[in-house]
PDB file of N, CA and C in Angstrom:
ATOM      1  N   UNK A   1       0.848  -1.186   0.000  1.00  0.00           N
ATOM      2  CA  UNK A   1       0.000   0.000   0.000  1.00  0.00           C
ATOM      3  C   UNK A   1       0.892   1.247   0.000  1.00  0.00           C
ATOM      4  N   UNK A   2       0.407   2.480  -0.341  1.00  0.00           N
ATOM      5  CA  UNK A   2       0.950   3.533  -0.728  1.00  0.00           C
ATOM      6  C   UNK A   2       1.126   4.243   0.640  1.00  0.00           C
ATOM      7  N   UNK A   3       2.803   5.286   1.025  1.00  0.00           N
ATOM      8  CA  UNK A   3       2.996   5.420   2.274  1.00  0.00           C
ATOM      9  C   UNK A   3       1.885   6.963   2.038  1.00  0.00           C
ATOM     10  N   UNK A   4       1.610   7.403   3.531  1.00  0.00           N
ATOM     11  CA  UNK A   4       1.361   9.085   3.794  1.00  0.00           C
ATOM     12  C   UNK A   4       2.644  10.084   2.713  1.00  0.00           C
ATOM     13  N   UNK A   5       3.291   9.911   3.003  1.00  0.00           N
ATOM     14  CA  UNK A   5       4.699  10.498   2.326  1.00  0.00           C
ATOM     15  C   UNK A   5       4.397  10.742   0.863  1.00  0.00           C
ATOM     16  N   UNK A   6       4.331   9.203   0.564  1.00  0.00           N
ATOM     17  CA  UNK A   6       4.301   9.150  -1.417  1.00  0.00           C
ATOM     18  C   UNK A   6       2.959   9.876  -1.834  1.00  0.00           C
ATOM     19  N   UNK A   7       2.013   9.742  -0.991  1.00  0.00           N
ATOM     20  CA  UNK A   7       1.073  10.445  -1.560  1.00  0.00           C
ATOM     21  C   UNK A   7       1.220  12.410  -1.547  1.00  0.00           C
ATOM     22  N   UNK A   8       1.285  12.742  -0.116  1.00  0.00           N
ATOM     23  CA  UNK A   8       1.540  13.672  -0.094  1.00  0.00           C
ATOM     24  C   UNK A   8       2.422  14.181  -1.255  1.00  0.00           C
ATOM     25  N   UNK A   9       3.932  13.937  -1.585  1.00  0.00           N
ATOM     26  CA  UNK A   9       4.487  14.011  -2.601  1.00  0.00           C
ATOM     27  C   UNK A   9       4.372  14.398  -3.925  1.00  0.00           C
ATOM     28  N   UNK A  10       3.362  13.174  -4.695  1.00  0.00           N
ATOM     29  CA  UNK A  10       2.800  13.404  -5.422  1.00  0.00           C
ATOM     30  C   UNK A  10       1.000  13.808  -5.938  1.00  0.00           C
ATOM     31  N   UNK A  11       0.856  14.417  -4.598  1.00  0.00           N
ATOM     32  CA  UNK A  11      -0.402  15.654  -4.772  1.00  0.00           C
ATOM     33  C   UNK A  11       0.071  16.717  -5.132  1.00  0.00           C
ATOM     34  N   UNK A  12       1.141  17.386  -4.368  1.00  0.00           N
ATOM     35  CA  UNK A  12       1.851  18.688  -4.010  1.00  0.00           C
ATOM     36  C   UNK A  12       2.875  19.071  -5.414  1.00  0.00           C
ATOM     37  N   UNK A  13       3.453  17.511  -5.996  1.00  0.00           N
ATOM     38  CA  UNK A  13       3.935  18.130  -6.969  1.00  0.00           C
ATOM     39  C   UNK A  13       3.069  18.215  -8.384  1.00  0.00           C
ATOM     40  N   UNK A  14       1.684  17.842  -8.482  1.00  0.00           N
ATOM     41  CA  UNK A  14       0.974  17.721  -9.558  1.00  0.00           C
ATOM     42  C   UNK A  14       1.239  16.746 -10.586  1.00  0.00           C
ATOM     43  N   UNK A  15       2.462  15.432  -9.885  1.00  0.00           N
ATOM     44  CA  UNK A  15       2.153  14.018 -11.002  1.00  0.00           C
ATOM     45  C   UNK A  15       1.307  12.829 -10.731  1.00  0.00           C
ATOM     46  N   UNK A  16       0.483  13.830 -10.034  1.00  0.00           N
ATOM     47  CA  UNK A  16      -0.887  12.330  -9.862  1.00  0.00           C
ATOM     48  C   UNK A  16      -1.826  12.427 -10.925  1.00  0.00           C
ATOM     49  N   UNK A  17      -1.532  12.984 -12.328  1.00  0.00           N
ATOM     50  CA  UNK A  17      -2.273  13.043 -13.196  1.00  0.00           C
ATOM     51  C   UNK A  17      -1.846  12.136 -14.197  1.00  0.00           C
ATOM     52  N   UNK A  18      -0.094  12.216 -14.404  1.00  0.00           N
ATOM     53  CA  UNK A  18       0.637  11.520 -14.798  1.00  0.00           C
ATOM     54  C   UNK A  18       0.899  10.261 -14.557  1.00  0.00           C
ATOM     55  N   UNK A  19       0.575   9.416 -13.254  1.00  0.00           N
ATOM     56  CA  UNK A  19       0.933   7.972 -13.221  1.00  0.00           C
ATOM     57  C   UNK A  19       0.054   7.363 -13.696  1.00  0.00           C
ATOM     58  N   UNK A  20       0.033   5.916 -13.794  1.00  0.00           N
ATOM     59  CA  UNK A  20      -0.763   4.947 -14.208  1.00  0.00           C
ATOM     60  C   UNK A  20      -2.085   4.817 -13.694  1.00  0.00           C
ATOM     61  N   UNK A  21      -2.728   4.320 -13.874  1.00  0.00           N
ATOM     62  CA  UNK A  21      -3.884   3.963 -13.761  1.00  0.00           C
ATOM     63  C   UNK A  21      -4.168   3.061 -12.086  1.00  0.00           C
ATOM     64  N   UNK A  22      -3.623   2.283 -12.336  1.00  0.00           N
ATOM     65  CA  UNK A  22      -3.529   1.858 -11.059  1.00  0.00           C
ATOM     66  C   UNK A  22      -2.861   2.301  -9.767  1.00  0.00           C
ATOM     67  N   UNK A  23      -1.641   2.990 -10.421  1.00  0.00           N
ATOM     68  CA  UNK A  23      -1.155   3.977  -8.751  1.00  0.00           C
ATOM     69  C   UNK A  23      -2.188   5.141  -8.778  1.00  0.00           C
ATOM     70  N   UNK A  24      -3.148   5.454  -9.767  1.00  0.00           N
ATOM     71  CA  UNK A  24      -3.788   6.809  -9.250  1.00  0.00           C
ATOM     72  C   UNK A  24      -4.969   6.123  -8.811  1.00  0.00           C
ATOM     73  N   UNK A  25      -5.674   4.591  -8.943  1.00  0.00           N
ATOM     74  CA  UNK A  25      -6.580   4.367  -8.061  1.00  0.00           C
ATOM     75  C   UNK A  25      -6.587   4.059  -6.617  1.00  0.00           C
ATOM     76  N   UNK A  26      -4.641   3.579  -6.592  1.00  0.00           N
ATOM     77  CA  UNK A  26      -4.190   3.341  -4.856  1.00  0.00           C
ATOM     78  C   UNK A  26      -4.221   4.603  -4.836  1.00  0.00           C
ATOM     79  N   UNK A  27      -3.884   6.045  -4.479  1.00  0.00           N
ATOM     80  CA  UNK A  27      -3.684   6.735  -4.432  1.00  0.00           C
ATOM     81  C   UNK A  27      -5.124   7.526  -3.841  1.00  0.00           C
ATOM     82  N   UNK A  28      -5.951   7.523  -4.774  1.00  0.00           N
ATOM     83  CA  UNK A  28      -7.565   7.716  -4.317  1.00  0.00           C
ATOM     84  C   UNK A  28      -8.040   7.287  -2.921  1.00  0.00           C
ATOM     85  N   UNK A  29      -7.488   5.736  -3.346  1.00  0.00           N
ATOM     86  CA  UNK A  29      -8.657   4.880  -1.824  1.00  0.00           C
ATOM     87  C   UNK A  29      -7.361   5.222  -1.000  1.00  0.00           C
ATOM     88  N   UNK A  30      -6.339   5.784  -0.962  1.00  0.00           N
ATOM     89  CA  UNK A  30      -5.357   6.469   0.195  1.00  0.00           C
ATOM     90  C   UNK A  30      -6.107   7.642   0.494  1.00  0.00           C
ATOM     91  N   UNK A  31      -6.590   8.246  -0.135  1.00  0.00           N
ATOM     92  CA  UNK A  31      -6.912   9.741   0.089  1.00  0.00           C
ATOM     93  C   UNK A  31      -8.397   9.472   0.596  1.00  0.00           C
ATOM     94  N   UNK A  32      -8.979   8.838   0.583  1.00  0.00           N
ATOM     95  CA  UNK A  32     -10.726   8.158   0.815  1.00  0.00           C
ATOM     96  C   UNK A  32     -10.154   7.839   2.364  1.00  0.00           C
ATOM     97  N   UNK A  33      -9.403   7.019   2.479  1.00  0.00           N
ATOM     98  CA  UNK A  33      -8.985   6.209   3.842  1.00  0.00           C
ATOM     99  C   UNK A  33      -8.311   7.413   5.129  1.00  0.00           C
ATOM    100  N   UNK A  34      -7.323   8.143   4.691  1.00  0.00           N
ATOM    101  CA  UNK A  34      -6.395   9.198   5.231  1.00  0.00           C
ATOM    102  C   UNK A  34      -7.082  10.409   5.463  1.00  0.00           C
ATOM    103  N   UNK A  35      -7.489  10.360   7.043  1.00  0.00           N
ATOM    104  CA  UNK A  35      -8.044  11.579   6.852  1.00  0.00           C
ATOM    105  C   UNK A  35      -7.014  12.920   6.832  1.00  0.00           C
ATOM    106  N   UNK A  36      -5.813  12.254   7.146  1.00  0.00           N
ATOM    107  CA  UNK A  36      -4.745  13.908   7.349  1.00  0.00           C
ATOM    108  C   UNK A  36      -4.388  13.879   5.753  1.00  0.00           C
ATOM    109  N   UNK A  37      -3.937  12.909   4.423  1.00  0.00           N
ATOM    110  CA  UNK A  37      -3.817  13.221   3.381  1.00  0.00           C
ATOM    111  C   UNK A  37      -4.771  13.868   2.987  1.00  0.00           C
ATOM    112  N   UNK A  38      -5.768  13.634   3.128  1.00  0.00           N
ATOM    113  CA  UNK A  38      -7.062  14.048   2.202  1.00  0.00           C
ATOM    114  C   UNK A  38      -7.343  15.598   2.639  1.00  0.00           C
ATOM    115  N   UNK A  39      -6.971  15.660   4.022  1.00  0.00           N
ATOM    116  CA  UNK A  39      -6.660  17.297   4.422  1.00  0.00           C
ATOM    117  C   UNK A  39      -5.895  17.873   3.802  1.00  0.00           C
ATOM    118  N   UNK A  40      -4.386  17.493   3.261  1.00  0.00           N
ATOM    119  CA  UNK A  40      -3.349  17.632   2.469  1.00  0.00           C
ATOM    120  C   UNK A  40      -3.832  17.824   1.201  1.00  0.00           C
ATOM    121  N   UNK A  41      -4.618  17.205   0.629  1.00  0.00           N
ATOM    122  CA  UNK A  41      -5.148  17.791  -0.459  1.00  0.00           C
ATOM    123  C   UNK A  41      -5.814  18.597  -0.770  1.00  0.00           C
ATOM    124  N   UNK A  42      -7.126  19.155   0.089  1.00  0.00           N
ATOM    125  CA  UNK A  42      -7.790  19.868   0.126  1.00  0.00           C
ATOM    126  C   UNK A  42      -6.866  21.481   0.053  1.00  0.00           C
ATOM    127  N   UNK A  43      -6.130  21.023   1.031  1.00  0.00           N
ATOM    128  CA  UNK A  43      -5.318  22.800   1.115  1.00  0.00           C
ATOM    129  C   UNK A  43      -4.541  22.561   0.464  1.00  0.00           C
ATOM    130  N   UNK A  44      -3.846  21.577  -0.582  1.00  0.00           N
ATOM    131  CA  UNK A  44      -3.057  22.149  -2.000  1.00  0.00           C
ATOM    132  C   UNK A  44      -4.246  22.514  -3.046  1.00  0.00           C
ATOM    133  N   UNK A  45      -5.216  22.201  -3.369  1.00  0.00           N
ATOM    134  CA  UNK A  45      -5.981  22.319  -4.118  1.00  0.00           C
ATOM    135  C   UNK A  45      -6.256  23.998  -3.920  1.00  0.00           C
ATOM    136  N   UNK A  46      -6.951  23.982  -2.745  1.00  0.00           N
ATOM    137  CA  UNK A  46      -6.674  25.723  -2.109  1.00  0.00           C
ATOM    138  C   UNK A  46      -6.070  26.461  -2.395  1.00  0.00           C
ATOM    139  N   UNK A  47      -5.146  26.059  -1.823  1.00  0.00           N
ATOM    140  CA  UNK A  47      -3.954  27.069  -2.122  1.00  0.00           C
ATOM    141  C   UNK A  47      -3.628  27.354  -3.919  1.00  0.00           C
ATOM    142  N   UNK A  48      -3.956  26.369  -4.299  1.00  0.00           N
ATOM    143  CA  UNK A  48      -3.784  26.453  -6.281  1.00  0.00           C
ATOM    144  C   UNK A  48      -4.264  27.626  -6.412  1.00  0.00           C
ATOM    145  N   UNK A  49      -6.301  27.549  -6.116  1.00  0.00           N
ATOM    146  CA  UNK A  49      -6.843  28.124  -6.290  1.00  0.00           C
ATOM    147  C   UNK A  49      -6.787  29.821  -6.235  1.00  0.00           C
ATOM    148  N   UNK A  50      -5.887  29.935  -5.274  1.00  0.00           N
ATOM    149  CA  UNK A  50      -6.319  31.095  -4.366  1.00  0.00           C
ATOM    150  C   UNK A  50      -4.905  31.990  -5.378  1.00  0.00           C
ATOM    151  N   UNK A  51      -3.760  30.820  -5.340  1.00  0.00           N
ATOM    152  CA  UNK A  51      -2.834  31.368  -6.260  1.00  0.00           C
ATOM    153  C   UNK A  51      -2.947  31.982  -7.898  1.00  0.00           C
ATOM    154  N   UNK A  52      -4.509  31.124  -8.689  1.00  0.00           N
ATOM    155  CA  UNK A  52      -4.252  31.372  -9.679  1.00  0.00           C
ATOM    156  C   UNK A  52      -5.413  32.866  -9.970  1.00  0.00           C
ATOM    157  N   UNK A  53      -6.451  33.101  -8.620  1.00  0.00           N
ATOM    158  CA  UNK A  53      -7.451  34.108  -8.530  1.00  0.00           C
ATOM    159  C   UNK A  53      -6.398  34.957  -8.152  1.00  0.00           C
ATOM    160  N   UNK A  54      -5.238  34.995  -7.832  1.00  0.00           N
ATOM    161  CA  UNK A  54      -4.793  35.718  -6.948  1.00  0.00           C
ATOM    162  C   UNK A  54      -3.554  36.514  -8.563  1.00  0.00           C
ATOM    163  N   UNK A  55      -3.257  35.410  -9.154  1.00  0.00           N
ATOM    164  CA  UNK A  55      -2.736  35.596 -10.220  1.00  0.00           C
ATOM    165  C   UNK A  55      -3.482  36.461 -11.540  1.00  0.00           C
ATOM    166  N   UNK A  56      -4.941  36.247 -11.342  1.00  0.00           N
ATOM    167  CA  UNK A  56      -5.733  37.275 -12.107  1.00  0.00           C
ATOM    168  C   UNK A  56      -6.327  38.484 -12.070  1.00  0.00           C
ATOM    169  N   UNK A  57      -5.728  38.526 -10.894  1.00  0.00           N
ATOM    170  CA  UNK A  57      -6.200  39.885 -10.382  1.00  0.00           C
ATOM    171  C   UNK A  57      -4.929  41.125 -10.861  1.00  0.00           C
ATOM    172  N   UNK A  58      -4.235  40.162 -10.610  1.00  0.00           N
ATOM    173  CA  UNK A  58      -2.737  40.821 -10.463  1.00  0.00           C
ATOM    174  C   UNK A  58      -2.055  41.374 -12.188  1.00  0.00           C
ATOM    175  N   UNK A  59      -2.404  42.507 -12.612  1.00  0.00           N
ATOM    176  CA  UNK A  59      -1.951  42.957 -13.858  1.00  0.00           C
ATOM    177  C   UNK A  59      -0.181  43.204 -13.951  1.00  0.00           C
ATOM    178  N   UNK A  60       0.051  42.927 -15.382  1.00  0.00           N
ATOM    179  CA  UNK A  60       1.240  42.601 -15.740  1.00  0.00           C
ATOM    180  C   UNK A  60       2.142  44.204 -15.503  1.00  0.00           C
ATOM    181  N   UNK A  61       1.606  45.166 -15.559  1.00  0.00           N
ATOM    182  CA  UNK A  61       2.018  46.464 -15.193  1.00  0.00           C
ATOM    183  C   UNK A  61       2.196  46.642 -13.815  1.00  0.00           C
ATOM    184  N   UNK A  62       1.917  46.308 -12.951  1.00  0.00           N
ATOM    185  CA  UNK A  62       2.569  45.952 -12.028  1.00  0.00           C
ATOM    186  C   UNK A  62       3.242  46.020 -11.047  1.00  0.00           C
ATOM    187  N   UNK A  63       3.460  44.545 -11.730  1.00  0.00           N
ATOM    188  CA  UNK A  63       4.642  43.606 -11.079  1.00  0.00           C
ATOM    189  C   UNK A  63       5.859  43.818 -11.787  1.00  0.00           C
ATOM    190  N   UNK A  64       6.551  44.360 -10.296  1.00  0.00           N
ATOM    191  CA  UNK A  64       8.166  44.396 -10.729  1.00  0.00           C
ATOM    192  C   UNK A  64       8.024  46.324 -11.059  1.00  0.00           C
ATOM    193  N   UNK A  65       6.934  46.830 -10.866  1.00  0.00           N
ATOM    194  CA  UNK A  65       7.497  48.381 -10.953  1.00  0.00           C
ATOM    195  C   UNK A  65       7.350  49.084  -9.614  1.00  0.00           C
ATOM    196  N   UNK A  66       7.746  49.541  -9.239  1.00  0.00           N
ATOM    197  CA  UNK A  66       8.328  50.100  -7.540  1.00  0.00           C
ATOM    198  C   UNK A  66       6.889  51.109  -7.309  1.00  0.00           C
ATOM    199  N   UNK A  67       6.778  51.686  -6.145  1.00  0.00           N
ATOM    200  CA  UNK A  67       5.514  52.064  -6.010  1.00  0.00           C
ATOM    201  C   UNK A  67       6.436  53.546  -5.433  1.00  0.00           C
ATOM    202  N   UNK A  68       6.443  54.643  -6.117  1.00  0.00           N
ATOM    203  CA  UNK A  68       7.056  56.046  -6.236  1.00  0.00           C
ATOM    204  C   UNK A  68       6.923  56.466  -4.507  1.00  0.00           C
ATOM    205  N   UNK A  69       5.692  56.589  -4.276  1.00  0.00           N
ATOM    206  CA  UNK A  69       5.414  56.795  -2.835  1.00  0.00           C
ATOM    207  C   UNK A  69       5.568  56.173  -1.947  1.00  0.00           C
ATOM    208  N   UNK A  70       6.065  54.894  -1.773  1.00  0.00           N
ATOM    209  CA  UNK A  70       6.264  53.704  -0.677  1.00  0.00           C
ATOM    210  C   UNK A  70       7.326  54.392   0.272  1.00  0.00           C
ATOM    211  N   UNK A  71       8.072  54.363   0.089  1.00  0.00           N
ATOM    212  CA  UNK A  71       9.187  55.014   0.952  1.00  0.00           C
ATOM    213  C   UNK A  71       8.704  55.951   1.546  1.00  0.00           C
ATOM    214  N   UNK A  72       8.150  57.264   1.015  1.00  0.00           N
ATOM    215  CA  UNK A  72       8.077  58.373   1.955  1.00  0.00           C
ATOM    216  C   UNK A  72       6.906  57.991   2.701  1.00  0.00           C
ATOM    217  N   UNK A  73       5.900  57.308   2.424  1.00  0.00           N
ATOM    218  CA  UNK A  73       4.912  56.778   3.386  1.00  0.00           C
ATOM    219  C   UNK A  73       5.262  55.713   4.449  1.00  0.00           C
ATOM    220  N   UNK A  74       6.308  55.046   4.061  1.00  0.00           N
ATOM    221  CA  UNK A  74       6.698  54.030   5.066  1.00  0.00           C
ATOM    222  C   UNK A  74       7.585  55.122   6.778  1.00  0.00           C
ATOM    223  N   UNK A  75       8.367  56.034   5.633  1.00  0.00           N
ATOM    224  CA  UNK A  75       9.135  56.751   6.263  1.00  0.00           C
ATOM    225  C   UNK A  75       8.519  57.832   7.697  1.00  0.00           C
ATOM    226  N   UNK A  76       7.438  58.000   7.088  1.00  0.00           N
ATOM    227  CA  UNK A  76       6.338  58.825   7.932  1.00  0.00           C
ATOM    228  C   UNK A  76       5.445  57.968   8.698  1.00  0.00           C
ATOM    229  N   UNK A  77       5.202  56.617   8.197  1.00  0.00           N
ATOM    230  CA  UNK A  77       4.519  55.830   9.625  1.00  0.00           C
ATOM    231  C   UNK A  77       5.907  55.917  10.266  1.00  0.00           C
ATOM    232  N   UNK A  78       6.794  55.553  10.201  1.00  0.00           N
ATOM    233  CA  UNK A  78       7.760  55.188  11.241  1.00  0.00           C
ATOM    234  C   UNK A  78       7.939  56.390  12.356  1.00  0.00           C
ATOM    235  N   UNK A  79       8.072  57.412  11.597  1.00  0.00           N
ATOM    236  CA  UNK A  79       8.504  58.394  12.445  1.00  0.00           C
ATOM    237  C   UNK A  79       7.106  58.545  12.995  1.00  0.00           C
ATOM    238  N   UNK A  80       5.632  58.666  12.766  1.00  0.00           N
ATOM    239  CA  UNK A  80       4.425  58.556  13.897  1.00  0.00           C
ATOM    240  C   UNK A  80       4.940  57.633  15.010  1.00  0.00           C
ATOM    241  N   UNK A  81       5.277  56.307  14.535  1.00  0.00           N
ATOM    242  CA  UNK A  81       4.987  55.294  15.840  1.00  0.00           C
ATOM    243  C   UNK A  81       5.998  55.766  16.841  1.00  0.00           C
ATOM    244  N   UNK A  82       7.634  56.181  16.200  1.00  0.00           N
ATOM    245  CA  UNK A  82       8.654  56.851  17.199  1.00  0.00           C
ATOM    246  C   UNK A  82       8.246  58.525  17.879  1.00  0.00           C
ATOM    247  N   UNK A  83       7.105  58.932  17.505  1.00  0.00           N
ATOM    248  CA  UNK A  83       6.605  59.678  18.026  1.00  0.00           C
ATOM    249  C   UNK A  83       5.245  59.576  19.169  1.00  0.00           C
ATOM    250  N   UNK A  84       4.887  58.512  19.472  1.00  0.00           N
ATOM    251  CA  UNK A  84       3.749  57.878  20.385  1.00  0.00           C
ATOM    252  C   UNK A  84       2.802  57.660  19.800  1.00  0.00           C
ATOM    253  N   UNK A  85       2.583  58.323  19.013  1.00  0.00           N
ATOM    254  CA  UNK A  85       0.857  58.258  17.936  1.00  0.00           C
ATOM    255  C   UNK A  85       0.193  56.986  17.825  1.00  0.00           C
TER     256      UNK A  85
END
């Protein structure tokens, strides 16, 4: 039977689409049986999700161009909090 490990493994890296037929039906009744894998899957699946909504939101203009005002706004909370505020 298939360990916690191997499955985890290959959820997380996305080649459980890729094996055979028969390691992806052990693999299933592992994930049916396991309740902490099957948790393991749920929050990679999640997390995909959240990465690729998170990825569409996110315009190509962007990313990777500096935000002009960051600094002097960072610069001025700091000096509030070293001021008691």
């Amino acid at each position: 039977m298939i360990r916690c490990k191997d499955v985890a493994k290959l959820v997380a890296s996305d080649q459980f689409r890729s094996q055979r037929l028969m390691m992806r039906l052990e693999v299933r009744f592992h994930l049916w049986m396991c309740r902490y894998c099957s948790r393991w899957e749920r929050q990679i699946r999640q997390l995909g999700s959240a990465a690729r909504k998170l990825a569409g939101r996110t315009s190509v203009e962007h990313v990777g161009k500096p935000d002009d005002d960051l600094e002097a706004r960072l610069l001025r909370r700091l000096s509030e909090k070293g001021k008691g505020k």
